[in-house]
Protein backbone atom coordinates (compact mmCIF):
# COMPACT_ATOMS: atom_id res chain seq x y z
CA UNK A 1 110.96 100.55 133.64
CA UNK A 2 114.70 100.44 133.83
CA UNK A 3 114.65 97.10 135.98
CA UNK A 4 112.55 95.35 133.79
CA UNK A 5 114.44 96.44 130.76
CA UNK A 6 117.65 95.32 132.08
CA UNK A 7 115.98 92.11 133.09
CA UNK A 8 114.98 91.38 129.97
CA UNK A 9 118.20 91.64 128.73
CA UNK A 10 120.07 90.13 131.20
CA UNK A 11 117.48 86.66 130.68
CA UNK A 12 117.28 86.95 127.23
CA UNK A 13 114.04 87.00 127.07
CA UNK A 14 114.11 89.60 124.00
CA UNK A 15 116.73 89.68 121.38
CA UNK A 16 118.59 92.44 121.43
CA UNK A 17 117.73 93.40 117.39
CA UNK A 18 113.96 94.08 119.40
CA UNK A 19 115.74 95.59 122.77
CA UNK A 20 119.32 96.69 122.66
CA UNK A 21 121.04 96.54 126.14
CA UNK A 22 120.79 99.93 127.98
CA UNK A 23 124.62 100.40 127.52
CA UNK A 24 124.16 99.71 123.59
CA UNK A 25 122.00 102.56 123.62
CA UNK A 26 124.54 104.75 126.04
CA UNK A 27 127.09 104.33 124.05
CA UNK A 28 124.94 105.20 120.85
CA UNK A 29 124.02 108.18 122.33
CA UNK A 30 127.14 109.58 122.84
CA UNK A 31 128.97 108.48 119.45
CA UNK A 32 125.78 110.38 117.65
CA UNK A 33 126.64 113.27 119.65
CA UNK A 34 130.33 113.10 119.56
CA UNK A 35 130.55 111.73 115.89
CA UNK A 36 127.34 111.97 113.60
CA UNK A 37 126.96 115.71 114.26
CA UNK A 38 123.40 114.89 116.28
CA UNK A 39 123.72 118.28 118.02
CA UNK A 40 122.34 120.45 114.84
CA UNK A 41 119.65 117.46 114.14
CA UNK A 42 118.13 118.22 117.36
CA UNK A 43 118.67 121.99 117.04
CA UNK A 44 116.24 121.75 113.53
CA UNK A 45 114.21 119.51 115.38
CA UNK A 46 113.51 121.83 117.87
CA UNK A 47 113.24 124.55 115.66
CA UNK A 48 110.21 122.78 114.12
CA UNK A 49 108.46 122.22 116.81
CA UNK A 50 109.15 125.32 118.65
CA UNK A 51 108.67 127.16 115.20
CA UNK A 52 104.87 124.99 114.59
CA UNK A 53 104.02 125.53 118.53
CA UNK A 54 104.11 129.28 118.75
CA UNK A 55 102.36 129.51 115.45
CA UNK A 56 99.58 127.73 116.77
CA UNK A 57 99.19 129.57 120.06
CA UNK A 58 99.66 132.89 118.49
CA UNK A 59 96.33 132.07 116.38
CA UNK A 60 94.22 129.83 118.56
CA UNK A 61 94.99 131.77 121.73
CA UNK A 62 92.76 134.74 120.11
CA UNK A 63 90.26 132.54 118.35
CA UNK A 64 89.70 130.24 121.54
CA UNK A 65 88.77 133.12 123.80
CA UNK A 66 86.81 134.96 121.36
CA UNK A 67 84.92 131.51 120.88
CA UNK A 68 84.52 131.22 124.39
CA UNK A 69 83.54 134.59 124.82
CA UNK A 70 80.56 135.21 121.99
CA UNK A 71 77.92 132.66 121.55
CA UNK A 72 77.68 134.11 118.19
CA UNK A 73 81.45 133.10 117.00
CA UNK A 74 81.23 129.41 118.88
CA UNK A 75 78.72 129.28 116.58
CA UNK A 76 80.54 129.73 113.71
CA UNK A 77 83.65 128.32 114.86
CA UNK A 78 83.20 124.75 117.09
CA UNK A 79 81.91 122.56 114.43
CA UNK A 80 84.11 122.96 112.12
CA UNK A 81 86.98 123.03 114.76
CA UNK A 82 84.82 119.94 116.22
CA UNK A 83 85.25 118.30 112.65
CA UNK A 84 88.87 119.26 112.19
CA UNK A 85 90.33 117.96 115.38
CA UNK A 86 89.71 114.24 114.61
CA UNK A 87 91.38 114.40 111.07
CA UNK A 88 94.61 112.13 111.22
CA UNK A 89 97.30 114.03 110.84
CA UNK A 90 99.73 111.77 109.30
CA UNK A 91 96.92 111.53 106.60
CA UNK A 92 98.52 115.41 105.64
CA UNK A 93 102.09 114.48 104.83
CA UNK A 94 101.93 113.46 101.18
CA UNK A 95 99.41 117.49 101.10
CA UNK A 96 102.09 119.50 102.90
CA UNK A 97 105.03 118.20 100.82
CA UNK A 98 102.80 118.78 98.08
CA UNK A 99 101.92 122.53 98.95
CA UNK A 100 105.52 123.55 100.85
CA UNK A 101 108.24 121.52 99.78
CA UNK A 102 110.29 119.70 101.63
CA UNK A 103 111.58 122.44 103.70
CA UNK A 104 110.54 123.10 107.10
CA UNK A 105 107.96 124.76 106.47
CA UNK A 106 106.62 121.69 105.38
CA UNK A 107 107.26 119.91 108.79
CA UNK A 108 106.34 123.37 110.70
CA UNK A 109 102.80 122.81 109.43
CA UNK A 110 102.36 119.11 110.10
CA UNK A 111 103.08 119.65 113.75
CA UNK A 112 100.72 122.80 113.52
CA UNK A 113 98.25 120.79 112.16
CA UNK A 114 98.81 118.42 115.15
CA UNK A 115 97.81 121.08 117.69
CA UNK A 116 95.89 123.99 116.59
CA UNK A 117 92.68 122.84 116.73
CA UNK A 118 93.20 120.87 119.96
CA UNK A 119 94.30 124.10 121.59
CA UNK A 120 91.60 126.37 120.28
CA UNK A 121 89.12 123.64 122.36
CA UNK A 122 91.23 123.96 125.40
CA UNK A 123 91.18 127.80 125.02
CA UNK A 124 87.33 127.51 125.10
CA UNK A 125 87.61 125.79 127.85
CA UNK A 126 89.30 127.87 129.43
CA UNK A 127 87.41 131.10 128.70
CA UNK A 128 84.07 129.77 129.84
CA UNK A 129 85.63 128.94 133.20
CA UNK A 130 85.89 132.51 133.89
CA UNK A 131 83.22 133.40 136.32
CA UNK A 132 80.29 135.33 135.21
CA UNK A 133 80.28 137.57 138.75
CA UNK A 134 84.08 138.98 137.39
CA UNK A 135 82.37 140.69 134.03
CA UNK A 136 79.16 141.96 135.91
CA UNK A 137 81.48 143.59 138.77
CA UNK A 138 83.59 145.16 135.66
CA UNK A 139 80.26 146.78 133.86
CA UNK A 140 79.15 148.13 137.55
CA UNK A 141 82.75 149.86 137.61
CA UNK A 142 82.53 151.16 134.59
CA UNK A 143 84.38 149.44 132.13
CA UNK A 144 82.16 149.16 128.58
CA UNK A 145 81.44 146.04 127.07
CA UNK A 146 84.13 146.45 124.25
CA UNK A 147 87.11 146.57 126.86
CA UNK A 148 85.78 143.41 129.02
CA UNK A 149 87.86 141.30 126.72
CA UNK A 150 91.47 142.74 126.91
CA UNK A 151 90.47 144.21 130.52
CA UNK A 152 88.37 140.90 132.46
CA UNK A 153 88.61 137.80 130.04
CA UNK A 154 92.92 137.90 128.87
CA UNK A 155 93.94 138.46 132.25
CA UNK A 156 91.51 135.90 134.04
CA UNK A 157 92.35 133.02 131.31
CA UNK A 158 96.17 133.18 131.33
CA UNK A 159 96.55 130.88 134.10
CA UNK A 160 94.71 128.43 131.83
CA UNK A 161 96.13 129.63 128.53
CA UNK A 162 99.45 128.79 130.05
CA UNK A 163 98.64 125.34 130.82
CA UNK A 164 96.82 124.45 127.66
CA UNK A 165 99.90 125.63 126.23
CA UNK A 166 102.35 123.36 128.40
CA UNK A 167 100.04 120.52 126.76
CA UNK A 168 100.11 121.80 123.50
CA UNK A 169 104.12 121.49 123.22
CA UNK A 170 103.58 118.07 124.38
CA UNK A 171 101.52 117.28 121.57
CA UNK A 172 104.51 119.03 119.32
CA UNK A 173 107.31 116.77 119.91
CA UNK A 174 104.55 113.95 119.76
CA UNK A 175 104.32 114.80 116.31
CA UNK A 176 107.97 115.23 115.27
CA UNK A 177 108.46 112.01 113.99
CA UNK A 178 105.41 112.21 111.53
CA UNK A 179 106.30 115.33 110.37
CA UNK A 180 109.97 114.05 109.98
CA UNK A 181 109.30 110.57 108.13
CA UNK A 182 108.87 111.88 104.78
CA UNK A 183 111.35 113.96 102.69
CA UNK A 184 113.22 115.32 105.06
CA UNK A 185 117.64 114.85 106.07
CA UNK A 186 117.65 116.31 109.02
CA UNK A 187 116.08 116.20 112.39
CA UNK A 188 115.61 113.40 115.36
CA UNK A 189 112.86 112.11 113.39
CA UNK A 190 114.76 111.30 110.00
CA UNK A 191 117.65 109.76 112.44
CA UNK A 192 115.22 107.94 113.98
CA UNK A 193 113.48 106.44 110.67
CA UNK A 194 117.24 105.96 108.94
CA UNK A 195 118.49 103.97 111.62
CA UNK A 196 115.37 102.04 111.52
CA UNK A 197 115.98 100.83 108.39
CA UNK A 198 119.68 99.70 108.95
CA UNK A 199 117.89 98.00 111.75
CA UNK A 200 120.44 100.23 114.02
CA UNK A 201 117.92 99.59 117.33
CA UNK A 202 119.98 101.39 119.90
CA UNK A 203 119.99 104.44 117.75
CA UNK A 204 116.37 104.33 117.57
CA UNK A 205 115.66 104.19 121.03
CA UNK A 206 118.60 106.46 121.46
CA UNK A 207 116.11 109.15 119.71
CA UNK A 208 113.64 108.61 121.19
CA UNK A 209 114.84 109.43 124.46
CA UNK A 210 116.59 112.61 123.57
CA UNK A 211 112.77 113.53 122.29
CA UNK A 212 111.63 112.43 125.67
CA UNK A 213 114.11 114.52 127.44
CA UNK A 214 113.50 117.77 125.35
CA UNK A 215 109.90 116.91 125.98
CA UNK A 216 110.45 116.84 129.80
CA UNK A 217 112.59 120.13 129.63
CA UNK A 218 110.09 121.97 127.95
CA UNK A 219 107.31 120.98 130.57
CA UNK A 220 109.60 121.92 133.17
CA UNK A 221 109.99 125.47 131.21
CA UNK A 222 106.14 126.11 131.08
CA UNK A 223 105.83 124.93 134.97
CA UNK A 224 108.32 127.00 135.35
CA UNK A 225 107.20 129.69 134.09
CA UNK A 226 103.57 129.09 135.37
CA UNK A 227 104.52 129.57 139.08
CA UNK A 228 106.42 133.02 138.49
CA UNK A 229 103.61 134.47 136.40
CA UNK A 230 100.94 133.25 138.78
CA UNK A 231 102.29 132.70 142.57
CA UNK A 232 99.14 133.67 144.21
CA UNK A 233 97.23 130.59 142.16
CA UNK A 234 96.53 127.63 144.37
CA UNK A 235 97.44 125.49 142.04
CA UNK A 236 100.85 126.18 142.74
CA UNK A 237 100.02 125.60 146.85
């Protein structure tokens, strides 16, 4: 990717108003850092999505294994989750400005928006991999019916959960930008969009890769954290 971006510059094949030279956007990345104050800017930005990501597990975790669990609340739940998950989320700016303001809280809910119902699927998922044989040896040892959820189904699905999770914060900083276009004067996203129209390119992409980076990092967090949780999985062979 590098090599043929440097290529590209090099022949002048692409002006650089369309793709800056990788130094132009070195450079730019250190004088927002050093000079423009971009350190709190991705602080909030973080925030956000950190803020709109654990929000979102913290309800679909419980509602995506319940789902999975009773036939009677998939029911109930899937289509209208089915229905939900294919509304376009930018469609909701214009709403949540309307109904929070343009604080975070607005932004927190676009990027909740963005992956609550896509998580509560991948929860399902998740709980109906759980073998059948794991509940029926419970019951024979005794355990009632009430305690096979906290007691079989948690414990068995948190390999999963934590996985579906590590995607879910993907989705998050995939939806920073959206939830940063509109009314707000802080964050990566609204440097991204102001420097797009001063037609400040470097600075764009500039943005775009600190998003990618903090993207990575959190991936790296999650795998992280997936392999000390769960070293007997073979996943992690």
């Amino acid at each position: 990717l590098l090599l043929g971006w440097f290529c590209l510059n090099y022949f002048q094949l692409v002006k650089n108003v369309f793709l800056p030279p990788i130094p132009d956007v070195v450079q730019s990345l250190i004088v927002l850092f050093r000079d423009e104050g971009y350190s709190s800017d991705l602080f909030i930005s973080t925030y956000r999505v950190m803020g709109a990501f654990l929000l979102s597990a913290a309800l679909a975790i419980p509602i995506g294994l319940y789902t999975g669990f009773s036939e009677r609340m998939a029911k109930i739940t899937e289509p209208f989750v089915g229905f939900a998950r294919y509304l376009p989320v930018p469609a909701f700016v214009p709403l949540c400005i309307l109904w929070f303001g343009l604080d975070d809280m607005g932004k927190i809910a676009i990027i909740f928006l963005g992956t609550f119902f896509q998580l509560i699927l991948m929860i399902v998922d998740v709980a109906r991999e759980v073998p059948k044989t794991y509940f029926e040896a419970a019951l024979t040892l005794g355990i009632k019916k009430t305690g096979l959820f906290f007691r079989v189904l948690l414990p068995a699905s948190m390999p999963g959960i934590i996985n579906s999770c590590r995607i879910a914060v993907g989705w998050a900083w995939t939806y920073l930008v959206v939830a940063e276009i509109a009314g707000a004067t802080s964050g990566l996203g609204y440097r991204i969009m102001e420097a797009q129209r001063f037609i400040q390119t470097p600075k764009i992409f500039a943005g775009i890769i600190v998003i990618g980076i903090l993207g990575v990092a959190t991936d790296f967090l999650f795998k992280a954290l997936y392999r000390y949780l769960f070293p007997w999985n073979e996943s992690n062979k």
